[in-house]
PDB file of N, CA and C in Angstrom:
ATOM      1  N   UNK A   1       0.827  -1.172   0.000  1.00  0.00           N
ATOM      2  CA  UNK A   1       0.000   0.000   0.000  1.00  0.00           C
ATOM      3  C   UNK A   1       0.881   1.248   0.000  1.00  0.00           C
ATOM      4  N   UNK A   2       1.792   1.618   0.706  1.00  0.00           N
ATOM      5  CA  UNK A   2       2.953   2.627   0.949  1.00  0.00           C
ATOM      6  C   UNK A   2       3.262   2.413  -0.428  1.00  0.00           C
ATOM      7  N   UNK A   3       3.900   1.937  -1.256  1.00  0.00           N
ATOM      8  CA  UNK A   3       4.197   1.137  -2.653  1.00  0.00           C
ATOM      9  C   UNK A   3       3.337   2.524  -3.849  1.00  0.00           C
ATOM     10  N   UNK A   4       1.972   2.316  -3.649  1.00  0.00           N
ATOM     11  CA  UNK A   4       0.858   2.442  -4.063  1.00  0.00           C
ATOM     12  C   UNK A   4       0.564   3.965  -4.210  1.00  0.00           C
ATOM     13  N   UNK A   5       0.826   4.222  -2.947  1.00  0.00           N
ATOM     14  CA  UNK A   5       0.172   5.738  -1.854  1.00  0.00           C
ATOM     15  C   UNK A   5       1.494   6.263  -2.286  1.00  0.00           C
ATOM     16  N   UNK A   6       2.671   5.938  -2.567  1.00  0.00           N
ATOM     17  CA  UNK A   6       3.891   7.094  -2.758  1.00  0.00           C
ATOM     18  C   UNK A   6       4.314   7.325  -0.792  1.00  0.00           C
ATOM     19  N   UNK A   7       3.902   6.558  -0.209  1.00  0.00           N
ATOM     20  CA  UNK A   7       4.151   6.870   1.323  1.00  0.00           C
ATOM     21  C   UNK A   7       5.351   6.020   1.961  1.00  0.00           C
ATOM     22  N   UNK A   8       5.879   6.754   2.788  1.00  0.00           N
ATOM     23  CA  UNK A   8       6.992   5.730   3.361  1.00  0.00           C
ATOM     24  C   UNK A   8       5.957   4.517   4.239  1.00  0.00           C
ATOM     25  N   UNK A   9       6.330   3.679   4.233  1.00  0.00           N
ATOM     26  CA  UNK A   9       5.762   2.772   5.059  1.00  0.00           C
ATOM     27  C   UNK A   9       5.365   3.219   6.686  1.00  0.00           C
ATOM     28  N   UNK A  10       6.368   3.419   6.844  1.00  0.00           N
ATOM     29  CA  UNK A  10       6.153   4.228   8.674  1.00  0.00           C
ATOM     30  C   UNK A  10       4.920   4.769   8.643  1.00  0.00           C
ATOM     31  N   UNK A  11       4.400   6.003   7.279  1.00  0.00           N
ATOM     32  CA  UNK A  11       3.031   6.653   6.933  1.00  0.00           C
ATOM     33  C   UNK A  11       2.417   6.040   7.294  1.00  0.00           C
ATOM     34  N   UNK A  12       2.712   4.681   6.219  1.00  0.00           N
ATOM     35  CA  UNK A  12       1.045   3.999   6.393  1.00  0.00           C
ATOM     36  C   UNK A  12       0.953   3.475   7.635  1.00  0.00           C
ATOM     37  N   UNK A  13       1.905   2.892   8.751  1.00  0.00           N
ATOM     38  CA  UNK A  13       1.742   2.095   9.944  1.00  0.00           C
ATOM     39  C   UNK A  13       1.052   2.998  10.725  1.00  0.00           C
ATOM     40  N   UNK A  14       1.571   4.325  10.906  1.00  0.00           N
ATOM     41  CA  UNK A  14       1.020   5.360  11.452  1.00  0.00           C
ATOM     42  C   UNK A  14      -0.392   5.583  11.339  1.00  0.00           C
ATOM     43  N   UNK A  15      -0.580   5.910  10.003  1.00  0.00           N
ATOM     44  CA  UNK A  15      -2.086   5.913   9.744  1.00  0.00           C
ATOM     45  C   UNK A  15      -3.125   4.841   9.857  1.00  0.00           C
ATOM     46  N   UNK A  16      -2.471   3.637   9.625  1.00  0.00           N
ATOM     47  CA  UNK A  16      -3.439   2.318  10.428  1.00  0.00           C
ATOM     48  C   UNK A  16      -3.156   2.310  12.103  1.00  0.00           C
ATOM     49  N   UNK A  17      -2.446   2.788  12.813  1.00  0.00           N
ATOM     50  CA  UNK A  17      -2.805   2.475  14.347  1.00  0.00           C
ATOM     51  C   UNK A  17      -3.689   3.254  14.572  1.00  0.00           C
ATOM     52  N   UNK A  18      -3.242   4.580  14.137  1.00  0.00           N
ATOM     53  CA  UNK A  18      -4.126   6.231  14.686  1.00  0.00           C
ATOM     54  C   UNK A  18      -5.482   5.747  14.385  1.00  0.00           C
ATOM     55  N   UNK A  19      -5.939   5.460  13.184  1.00  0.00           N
ATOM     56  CA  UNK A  19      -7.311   4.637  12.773  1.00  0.00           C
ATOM     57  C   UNK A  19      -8.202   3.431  13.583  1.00  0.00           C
ATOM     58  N   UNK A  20      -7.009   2.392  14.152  1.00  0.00           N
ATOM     59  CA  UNK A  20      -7.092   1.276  14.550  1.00  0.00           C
ATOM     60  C   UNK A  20      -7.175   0.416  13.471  1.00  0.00           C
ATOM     61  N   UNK A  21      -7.129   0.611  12.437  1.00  0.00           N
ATOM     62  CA  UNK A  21      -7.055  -0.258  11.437  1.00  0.00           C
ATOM     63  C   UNK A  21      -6.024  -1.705  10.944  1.00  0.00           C
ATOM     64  N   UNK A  22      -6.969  -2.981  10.809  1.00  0.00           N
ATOM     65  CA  UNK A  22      -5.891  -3.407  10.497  1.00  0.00           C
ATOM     66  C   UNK A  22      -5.709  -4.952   9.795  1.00  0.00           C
ATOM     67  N   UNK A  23      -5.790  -4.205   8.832  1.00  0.00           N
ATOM     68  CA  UNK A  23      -5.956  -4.856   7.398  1.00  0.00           C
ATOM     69  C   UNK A  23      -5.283  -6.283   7.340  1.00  0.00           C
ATOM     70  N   UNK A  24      -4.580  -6.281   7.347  1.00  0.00           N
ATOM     71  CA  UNK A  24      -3.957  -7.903   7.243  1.00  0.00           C
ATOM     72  C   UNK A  24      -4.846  -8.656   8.342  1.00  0.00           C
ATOM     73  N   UNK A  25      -5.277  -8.652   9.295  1.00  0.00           N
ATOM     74  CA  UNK A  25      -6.284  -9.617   9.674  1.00  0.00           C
ATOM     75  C   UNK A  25      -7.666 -10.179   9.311  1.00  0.00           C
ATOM     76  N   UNK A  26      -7.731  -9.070   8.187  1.00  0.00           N
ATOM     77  CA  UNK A  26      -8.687  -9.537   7.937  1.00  0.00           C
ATOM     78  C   UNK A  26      -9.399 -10.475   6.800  1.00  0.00           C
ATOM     79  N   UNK A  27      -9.331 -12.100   7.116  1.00  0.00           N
ATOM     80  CA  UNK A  27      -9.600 -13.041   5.832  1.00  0.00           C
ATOM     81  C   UNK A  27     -11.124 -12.987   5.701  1.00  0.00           C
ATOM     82  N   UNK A  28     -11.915 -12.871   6.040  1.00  0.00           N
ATOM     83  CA  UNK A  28     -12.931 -13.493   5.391  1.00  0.00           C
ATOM     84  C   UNK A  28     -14.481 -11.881   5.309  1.00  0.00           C
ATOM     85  N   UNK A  29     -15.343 -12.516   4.062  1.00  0.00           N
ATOM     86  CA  UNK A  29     -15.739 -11.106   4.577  1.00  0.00           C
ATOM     87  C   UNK A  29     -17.228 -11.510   5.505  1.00  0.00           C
ATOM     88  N   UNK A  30     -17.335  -9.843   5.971  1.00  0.00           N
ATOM     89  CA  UNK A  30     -18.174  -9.112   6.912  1.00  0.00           C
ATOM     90  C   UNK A  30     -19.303  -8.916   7.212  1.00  0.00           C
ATOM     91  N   UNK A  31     -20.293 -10.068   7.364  1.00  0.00           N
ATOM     92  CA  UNK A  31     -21.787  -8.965   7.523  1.00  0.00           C
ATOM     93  C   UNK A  31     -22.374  -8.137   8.450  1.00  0.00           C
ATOM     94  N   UNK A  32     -22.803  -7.464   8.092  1.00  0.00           N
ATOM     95  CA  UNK A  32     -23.276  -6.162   8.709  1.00  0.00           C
ATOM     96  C   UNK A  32     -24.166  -6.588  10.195  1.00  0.00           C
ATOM     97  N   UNK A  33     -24.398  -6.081  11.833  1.00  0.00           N
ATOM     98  CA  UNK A  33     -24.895  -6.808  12.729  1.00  0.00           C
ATOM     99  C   UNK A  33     -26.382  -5.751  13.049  1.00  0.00           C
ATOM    100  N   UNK A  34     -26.292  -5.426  12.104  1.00  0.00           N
ATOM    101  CA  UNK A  34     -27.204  -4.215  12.296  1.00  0.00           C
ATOM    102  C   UNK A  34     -28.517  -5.127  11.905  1.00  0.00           C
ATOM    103  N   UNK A  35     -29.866  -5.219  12.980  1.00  0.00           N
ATOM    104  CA  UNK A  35     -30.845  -5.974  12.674  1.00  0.00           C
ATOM    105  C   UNK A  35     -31.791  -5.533  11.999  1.00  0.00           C
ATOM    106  N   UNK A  36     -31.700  -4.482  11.157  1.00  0.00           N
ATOM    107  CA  UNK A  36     -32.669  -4.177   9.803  1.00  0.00           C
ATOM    108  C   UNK A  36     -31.877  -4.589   8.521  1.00  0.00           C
ATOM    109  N   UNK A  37     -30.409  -5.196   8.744  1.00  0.00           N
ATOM    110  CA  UNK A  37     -29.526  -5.059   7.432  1.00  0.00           C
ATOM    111  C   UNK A  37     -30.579  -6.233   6.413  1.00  0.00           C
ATOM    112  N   UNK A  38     -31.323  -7.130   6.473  1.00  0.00           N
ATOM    113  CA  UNK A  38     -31.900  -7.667   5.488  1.00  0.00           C
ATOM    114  C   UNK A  38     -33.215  -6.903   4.724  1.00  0.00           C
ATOM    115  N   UNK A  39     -34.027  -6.007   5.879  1.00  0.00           N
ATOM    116  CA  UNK A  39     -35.040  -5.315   4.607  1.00  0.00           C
ATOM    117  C   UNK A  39     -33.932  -3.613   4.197  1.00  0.00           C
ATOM    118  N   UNK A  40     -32.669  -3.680   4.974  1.00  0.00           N
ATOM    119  CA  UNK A  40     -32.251  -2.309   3.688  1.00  0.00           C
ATOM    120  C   UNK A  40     -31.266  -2.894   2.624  1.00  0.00           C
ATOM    121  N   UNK A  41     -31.052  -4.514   2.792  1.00  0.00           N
ATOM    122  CA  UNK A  41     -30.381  -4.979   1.499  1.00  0.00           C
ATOM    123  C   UNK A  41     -31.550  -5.301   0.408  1.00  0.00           C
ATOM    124  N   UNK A  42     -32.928  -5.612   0.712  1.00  0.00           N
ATOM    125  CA  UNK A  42     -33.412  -5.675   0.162  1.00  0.00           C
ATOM    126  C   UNK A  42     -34.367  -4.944  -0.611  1.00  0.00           C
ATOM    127  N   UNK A  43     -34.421  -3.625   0.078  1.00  0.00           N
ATOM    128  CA  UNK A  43     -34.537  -2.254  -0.538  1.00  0.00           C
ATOM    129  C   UNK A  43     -33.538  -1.570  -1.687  1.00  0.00           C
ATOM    130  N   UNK A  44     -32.267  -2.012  -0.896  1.00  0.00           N
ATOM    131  CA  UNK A  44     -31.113  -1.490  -2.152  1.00  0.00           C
ATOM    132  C   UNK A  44     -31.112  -2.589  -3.500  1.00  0.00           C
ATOM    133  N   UNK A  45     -31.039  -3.771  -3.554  1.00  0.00           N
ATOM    134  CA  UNK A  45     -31.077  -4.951  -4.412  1.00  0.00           C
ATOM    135  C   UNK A  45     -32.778  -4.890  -5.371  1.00  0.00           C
ATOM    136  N   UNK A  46     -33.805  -4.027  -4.378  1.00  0.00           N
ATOM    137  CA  UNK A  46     -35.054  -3.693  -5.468  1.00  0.00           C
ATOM    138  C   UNK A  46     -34.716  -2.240  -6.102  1.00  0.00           C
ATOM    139  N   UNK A  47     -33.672  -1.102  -5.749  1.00  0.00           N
ATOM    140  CA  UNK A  47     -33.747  -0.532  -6.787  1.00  0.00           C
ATOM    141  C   UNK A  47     -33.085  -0.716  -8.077  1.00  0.00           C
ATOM    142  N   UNK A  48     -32.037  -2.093  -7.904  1.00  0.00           N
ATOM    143  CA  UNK A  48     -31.404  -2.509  -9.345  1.00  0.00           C
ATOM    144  C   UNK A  48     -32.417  -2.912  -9.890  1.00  0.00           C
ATOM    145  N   UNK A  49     -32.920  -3.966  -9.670  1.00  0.00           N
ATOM    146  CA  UNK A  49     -34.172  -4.826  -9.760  1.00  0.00           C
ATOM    147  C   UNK A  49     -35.415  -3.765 -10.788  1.00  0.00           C
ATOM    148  N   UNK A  50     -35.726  -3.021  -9.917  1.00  0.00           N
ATOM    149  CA  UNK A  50     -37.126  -2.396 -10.626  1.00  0.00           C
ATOM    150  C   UNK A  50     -36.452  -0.940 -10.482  1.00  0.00           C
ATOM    151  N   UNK A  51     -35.868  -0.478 -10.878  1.00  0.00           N
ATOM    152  CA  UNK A  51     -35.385   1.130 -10.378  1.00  0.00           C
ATOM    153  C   UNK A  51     -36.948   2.142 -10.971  1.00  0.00           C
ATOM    154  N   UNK A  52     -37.078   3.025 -10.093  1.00  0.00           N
ATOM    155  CA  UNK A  52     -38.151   4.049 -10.814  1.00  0.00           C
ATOM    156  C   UNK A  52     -37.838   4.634 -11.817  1.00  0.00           C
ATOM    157  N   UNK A  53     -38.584   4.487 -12.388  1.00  0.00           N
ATOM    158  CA  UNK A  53     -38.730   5.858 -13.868  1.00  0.00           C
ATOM    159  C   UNK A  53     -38.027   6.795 -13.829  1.00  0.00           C
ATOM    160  N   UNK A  54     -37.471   6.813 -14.848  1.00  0.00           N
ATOM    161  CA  UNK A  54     -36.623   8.337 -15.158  1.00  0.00           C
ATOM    162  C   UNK A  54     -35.106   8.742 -14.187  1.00  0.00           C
ATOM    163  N   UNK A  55     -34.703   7.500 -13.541  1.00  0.00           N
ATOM    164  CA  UNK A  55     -34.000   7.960 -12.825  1.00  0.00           C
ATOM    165  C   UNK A  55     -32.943   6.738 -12.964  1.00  0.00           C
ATOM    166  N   UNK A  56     -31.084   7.694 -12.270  1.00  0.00           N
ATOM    167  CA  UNK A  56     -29.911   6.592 -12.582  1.00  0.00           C
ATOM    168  C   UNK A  56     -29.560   6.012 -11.514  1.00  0.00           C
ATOM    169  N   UNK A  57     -29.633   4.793 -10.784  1.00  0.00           N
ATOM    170  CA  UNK A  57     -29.115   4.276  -9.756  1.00  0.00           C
ATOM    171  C   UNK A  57     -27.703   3.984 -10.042  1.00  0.00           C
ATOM    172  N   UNK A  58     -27.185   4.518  -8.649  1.00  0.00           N
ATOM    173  CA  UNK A  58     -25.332   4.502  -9.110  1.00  0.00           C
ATOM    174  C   UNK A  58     -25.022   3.787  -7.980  1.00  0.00           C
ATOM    175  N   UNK A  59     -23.962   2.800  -7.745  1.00  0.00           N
ATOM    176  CA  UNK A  59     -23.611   2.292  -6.732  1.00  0.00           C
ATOM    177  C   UNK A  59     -21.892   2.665  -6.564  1.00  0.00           C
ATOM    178  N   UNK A  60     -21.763   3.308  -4.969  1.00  0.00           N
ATOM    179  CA  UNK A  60     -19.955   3.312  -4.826  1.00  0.00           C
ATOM    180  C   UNK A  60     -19.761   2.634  -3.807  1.00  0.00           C
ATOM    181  N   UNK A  61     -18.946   1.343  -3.728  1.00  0.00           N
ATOM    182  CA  UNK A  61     -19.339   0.309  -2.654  1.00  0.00           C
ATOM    183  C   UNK A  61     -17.798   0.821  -1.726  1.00  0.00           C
ATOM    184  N   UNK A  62     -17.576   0.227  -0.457  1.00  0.00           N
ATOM    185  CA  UNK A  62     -16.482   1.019   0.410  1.00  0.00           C
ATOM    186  C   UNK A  62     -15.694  -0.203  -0.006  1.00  0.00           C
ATOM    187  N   UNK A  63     -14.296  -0.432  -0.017  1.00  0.00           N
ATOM    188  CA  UNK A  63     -13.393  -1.197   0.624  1.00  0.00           C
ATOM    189  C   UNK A  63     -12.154  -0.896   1.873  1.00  0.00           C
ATOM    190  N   UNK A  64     -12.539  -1.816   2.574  1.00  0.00           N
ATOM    191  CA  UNK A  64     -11.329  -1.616   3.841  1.00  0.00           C
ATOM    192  C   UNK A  64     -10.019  -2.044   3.508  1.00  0.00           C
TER     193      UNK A  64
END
């Protein structure tokens, strides 16, 4: 990532503690524990699905 970012490495270590971040542990992925996450995935997955009229659904998904 330092590689990537143009950052000395120290940068990036810095910027993952200050964060708490910390990426190399993490193998497998994540679901969300939030107990509405199935009717707002399934709200977001019906506007691909049927999107309304006249309008552009855009998706920018996060990565950690």
């Amino acid at each position: 990532m330092a590689r990537a970012a143009e950052f000395a490495p120290s940068t990036i270590l810095r910027i993952w503690k200050a964060l708490n971040l910390q990426p190399h542990r993490t193998e497998t992925f994540k679901l969300s524990t939030d107990p509405l996450f199935v009717e707002k995935l399934r709200d977001i997955v019906g506007l691909y699905l049927s999107p309304p009229e006249r309008v552009l659904v855009l998706c920018a998904d996060e990565k950690s």
